[in-house]
C-alpha atoms as a PDB file:
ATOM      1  CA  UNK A   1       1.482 -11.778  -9.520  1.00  0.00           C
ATOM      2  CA  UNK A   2       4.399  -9.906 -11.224  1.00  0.00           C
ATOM      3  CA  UNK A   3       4.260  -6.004 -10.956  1.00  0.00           C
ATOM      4  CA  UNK A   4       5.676  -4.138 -13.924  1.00  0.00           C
ATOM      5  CA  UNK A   5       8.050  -1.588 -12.294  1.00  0.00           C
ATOM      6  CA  UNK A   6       7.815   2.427 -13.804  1.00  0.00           C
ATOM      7  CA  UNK A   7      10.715   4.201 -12.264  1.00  0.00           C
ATOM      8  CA  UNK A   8      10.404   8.488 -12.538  1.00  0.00           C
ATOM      9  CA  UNK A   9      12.943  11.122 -11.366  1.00  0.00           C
ATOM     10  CA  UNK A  10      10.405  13.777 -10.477  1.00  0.00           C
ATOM     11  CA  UNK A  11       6.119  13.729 -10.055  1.00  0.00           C
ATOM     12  CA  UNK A  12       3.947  15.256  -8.451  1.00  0.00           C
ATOM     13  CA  UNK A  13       2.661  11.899  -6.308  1.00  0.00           C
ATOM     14  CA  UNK A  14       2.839   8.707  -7.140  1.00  0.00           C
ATOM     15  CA  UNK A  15      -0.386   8.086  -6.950  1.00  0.00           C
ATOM     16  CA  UNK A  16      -1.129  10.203  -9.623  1.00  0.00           C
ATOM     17  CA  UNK A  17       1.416   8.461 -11.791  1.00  0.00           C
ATOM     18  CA  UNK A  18      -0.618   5.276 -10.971  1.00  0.00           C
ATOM     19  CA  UNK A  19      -4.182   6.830 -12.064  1.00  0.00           C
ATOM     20  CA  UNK A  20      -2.529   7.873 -15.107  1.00  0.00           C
ATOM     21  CA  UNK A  21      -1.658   3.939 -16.074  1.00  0.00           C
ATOM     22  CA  UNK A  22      -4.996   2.785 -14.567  1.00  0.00           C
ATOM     23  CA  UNK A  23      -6.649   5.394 -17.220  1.00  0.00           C
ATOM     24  CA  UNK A  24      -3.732   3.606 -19.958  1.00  0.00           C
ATOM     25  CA  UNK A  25      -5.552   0.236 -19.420  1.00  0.00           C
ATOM     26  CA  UNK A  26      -2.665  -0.829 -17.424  1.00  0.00           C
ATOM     27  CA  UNK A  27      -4.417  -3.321 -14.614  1.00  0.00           C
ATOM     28  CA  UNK A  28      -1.158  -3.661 -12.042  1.00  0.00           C
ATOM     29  CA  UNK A  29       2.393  -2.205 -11.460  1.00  0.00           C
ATOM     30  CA  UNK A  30       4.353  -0.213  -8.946  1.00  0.00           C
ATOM     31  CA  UNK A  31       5.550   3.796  -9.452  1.00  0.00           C
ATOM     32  CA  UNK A  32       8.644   4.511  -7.798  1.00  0.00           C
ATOM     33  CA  UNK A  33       9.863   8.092  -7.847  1.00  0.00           C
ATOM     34  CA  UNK A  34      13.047   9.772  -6.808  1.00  0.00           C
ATOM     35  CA  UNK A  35      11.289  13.089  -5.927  1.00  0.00           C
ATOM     36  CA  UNK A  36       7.594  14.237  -4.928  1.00  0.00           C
ATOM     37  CA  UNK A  37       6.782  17.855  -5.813  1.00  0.00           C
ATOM     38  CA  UNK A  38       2.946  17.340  -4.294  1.00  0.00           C
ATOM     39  CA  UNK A  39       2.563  14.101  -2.163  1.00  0.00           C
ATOM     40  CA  UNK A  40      -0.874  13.920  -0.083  1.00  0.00           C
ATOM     41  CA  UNK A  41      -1.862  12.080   2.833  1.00  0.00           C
ATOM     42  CA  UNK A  42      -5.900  11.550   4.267  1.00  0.00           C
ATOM     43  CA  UNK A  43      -8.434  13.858   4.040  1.00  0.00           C
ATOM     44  CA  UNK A  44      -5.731  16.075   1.561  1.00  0.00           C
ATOM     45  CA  UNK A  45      -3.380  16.509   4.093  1.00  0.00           C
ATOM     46  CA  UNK A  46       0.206  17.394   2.302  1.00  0.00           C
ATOM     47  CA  UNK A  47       2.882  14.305   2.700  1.00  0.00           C
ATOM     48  CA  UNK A  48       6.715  15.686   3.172  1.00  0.00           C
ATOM     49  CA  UNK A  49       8.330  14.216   0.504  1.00  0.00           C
ATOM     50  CA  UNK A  50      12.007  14.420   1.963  1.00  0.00           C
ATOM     51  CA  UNK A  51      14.730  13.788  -0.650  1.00  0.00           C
ATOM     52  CA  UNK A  52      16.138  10.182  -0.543  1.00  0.00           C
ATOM     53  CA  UNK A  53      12.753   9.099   1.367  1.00  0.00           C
ATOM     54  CA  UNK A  54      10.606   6.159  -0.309  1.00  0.00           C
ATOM     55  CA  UNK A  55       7.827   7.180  -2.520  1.00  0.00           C
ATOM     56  CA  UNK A  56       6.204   4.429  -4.480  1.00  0.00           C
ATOM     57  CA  UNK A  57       2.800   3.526  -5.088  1.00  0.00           C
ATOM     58  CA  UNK A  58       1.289  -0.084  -5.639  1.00  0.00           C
ATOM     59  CA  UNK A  59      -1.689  -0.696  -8.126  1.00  0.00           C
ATOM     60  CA  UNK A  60      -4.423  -3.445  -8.968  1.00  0.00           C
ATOM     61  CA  UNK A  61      -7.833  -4.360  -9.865  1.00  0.00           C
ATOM     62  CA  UNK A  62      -9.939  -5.520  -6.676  1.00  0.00           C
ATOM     63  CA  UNK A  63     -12.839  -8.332  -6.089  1.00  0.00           C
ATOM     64  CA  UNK A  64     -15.844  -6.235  -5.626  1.00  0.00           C
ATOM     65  CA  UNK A  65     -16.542  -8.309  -2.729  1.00  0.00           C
ATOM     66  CA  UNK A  66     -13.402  -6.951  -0.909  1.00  0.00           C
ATOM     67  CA  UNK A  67     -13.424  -5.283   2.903  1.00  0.00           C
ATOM     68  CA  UNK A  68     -11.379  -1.957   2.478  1.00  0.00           C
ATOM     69  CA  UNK A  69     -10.282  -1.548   5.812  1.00  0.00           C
ATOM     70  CA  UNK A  70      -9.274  -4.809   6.401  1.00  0.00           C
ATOM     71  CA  UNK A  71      -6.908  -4.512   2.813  1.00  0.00           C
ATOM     72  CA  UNK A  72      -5.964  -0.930   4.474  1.00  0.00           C
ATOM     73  CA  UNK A  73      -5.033  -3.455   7.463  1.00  0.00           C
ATOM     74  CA  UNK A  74      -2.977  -5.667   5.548  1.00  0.00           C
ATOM     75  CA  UNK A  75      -1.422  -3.434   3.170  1.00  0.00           C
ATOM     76  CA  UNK A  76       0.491  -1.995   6.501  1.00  0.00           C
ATOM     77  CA  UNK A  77       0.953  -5.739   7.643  1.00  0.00           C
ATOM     78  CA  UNK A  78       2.822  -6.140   4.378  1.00  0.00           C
ATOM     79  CA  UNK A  79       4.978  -2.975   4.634  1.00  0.00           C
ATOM     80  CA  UNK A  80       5.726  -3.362   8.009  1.00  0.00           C
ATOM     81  CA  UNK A  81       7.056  -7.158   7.458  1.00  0.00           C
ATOM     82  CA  UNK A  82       9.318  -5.446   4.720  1.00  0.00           C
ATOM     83  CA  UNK A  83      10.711  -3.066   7.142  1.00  0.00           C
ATOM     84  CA  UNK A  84      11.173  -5.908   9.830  1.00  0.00           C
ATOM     85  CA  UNK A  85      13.366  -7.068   7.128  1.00  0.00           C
ATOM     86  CA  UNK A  86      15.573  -4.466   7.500  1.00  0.00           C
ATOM     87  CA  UNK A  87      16.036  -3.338  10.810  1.00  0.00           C
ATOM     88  CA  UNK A  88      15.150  -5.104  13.757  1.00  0.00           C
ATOM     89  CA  UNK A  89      12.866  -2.902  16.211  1.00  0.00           C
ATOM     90  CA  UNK A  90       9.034  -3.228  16.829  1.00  0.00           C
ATOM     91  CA  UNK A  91       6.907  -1.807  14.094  1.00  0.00           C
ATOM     92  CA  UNK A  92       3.517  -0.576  15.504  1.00  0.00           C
ATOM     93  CA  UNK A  93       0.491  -0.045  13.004  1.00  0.00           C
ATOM     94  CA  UNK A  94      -1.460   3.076  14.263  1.00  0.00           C
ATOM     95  CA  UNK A  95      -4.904   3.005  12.465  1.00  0.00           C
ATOM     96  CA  UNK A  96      -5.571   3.568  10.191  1.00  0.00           C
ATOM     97  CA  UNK A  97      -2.352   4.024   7.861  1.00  0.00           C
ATOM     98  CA  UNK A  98       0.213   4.889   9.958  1.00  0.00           C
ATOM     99  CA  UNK A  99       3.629   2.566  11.133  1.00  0.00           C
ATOM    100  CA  UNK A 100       5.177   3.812  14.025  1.00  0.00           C
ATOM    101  CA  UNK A 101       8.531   2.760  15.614  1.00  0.00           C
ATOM    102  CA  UNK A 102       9.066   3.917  19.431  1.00  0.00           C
ATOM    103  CA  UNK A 103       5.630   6.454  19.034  1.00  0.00           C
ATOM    104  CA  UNK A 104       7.628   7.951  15.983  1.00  0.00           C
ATOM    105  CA  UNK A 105       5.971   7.763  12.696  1.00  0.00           C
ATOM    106  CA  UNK A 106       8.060   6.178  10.398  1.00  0.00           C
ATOM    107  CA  UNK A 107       5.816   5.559   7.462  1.00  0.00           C
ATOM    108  CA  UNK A 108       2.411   6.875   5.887  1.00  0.00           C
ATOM    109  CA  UNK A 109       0.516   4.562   3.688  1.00  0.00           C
ATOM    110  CA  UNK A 110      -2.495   6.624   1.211  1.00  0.00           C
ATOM    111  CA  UNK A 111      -4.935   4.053  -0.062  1.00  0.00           C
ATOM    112  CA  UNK A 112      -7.160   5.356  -3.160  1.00  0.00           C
ATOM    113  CA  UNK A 113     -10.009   3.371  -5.359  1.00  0.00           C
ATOM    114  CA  UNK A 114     -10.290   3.978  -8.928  1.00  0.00           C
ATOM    115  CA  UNK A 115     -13.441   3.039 -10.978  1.00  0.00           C
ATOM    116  CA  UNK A 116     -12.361   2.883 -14.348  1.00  0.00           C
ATOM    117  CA  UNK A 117     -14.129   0.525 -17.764  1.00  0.00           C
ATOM    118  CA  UNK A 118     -16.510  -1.462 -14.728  1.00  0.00           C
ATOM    119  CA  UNK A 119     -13.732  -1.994 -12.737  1.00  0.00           C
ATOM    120  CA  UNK A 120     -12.335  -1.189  -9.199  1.00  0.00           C
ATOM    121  CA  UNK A 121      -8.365  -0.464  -8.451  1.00  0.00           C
ATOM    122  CA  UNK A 122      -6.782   0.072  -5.289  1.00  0.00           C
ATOM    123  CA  UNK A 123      -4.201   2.361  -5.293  1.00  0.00           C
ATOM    124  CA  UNK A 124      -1.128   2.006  -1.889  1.00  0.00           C
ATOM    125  CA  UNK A 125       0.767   4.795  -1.646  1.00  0.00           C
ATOM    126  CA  UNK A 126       3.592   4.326   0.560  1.00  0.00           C
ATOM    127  CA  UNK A 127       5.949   6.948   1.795  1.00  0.00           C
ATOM    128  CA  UNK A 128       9.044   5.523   4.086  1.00  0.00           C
ATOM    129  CA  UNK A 129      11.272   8.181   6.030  1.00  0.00           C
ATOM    130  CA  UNK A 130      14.415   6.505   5.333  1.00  0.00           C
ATOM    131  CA  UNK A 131      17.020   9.393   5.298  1.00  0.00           C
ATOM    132  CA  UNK A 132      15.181  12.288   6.913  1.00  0.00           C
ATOM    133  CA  UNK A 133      11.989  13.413   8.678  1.00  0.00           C
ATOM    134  CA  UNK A 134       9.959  16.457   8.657  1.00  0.00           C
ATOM    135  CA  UNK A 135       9.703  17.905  12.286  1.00  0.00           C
ATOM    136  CA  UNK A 136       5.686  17.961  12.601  1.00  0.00           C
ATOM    137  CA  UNK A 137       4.061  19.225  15.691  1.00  0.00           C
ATOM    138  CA  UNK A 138       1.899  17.442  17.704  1.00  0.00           C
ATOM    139  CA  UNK A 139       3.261  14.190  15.727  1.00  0.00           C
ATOM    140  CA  UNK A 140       6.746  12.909  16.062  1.00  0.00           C
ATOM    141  CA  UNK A 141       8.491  11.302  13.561  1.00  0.00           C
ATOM    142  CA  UNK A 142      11.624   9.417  12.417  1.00  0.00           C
ATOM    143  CA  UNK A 143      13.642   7.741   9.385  1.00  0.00           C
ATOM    144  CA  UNK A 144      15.734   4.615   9.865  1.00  0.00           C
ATOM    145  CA  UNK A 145      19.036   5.732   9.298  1.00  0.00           C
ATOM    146  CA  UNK A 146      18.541   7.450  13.034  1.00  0.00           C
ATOM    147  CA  UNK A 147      17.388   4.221  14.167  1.00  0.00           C
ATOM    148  CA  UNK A 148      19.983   1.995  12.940  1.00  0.00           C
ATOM    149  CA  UNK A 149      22.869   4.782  12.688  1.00  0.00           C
ATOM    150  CA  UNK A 150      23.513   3.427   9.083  1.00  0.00           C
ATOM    151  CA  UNK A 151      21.986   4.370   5.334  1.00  0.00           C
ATOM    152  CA  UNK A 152      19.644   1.987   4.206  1.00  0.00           C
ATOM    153  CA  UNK A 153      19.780   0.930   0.667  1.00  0.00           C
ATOM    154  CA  UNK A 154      16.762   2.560  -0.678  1.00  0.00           C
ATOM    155  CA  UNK A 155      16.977  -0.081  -3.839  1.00  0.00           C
ATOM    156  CA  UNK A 156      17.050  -2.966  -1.463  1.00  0.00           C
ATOM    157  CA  UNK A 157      13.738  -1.657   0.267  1.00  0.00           C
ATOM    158  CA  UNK A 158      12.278  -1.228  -2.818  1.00  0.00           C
ATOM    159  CA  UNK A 159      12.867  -4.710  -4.204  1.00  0.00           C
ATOM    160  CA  UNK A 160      11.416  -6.089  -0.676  1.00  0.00           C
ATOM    161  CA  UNK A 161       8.820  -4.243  -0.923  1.00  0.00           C
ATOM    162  CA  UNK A 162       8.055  -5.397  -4.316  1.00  0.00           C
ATOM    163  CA  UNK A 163       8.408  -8.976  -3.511  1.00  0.00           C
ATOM    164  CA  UNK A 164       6.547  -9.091  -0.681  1.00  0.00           C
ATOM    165  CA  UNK A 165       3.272  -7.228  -2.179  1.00  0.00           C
ATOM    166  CA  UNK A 166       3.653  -9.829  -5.279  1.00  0.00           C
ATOM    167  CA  UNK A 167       3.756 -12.849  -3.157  1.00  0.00           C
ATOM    168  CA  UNK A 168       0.608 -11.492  -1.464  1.00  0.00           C
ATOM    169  CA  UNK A 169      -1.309  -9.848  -3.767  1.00  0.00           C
ATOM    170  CA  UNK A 170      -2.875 -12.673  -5.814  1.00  0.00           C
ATOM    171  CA  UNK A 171      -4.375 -13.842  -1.839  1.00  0.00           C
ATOM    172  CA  UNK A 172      -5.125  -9.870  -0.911  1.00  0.00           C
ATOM    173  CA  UNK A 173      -7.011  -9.297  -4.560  1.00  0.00           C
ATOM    174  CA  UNK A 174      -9.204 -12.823  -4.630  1.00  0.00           C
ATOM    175  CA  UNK A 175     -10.542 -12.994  -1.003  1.00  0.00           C
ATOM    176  CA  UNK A 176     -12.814 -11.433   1.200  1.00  0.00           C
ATOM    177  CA  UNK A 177      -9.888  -9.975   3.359  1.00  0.00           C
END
C-alpha cells in the first residue's frame, strides 16, 4: 500500500495534521513536519519536539477485528527494524511505546483511533531523537548522532520509514495481528 506523503514546516502535532485528512475523507498517508509547537505523548503527557528530531505520523483504516496492542507491538517492531537500518546497536521495545537503546529512550511512538463515516483509523505517531534529546528526569534519553558520532540523514530515515510501514501495512491492516 502506497502512502501519499504531506510534508509541513510547522504544526502543532502530527497527529493532528492526520485527524484533519481522516476528517478530509483521506483513508491513508504519512505527515511529516519540520517543527512541533504541541507534540503529546500517553495519557497527555507533552512530547519534546527538539528541532531536527523526526516527527511524522502514519495513518489508515483498520479491520474491526484487529488486536490494538498487538498493532501497538508491531508498529514499534516496524520502527525499530528502520532504525536497525541505520545504525547498528540493539534496539529494545519498552512497553508499551517506547524504543530504547542502552536504557536510553530513543524514540516515542503515540498510537490514536479515529471513528469517522463507520470507520476505524489508527493513527502512529512517531517521534525519533535524531539530533538532540531533552534531559528528562527519572527517564534518560538519547538521539543517534551521540550514538554513532555522525548526523543522520533525517530524509533517508524518513524514506525507510515509509517503505517499511508500506510493505507491511496491507499484512498489519487485514489480519488479526
Amino acid at each position: 500500500m502506497k502512502l501519499k506523503k504531506y510534508f509541513f514546516n510547522s504544526v502543532t502535532s502530527t497527529n493532528d495534521i492526520a485527524i484533519k485528512k481522516i476528517r478530509q475523507k483521506k483513508i491513508s498517508g504519512i505527515i511529516i513536519a519540520k517543527k512541533q509547537t504541541r507534540g503529546r505523548g500517553r495519557y497527555g503527557n507533552k512530547w519534546i519536539s527538539m528541532k531536527n528530531n523526526l516527527f511524522m505520523s502514519i495513518f489508515f483504516k483498520l479491520n474491526n477485528n484487529i488486536n490494538l496492542h498487538k498493532l501497538t507491538y508491531n508498529c514499534c517492531k516496524i520502527v525499530r527494524k528502520s532504525l536497525m537500518e541505520l545504525i547498528n546497536c540493539k534496539i529494545t521495545i519498552k512497553k508499551p511505546n517506547d524504543l530504547m537503546i542502552k536504557k536510553k529512550k530513543i524514540c516515542g511512538i503515540l498510537q490514536e483511533k479515529v471513528n469517522k463515516l463507520n470507520h476505524t483509523y489508527l493513527i502512529v505517531g512517531i517521534g525519533v531523537n535524531l539530533i538532540k534529546s531533552p534531559f528528562l528526569r527519572n527517564y534518560p534519553t538519547t538521539h543517534l548522532r551521540e550514538l554513532v558520532n555522525k548526523d543522520i540523514s533525517k530524509k533517508k530515515f524518513e524514506l525507510e520509514l515509509k517503505k517499511i510501514f508500506e510493505n507491511n501495512l496491507k499484512r498489519l491492516i487485514k489480519k488479526r495481528v
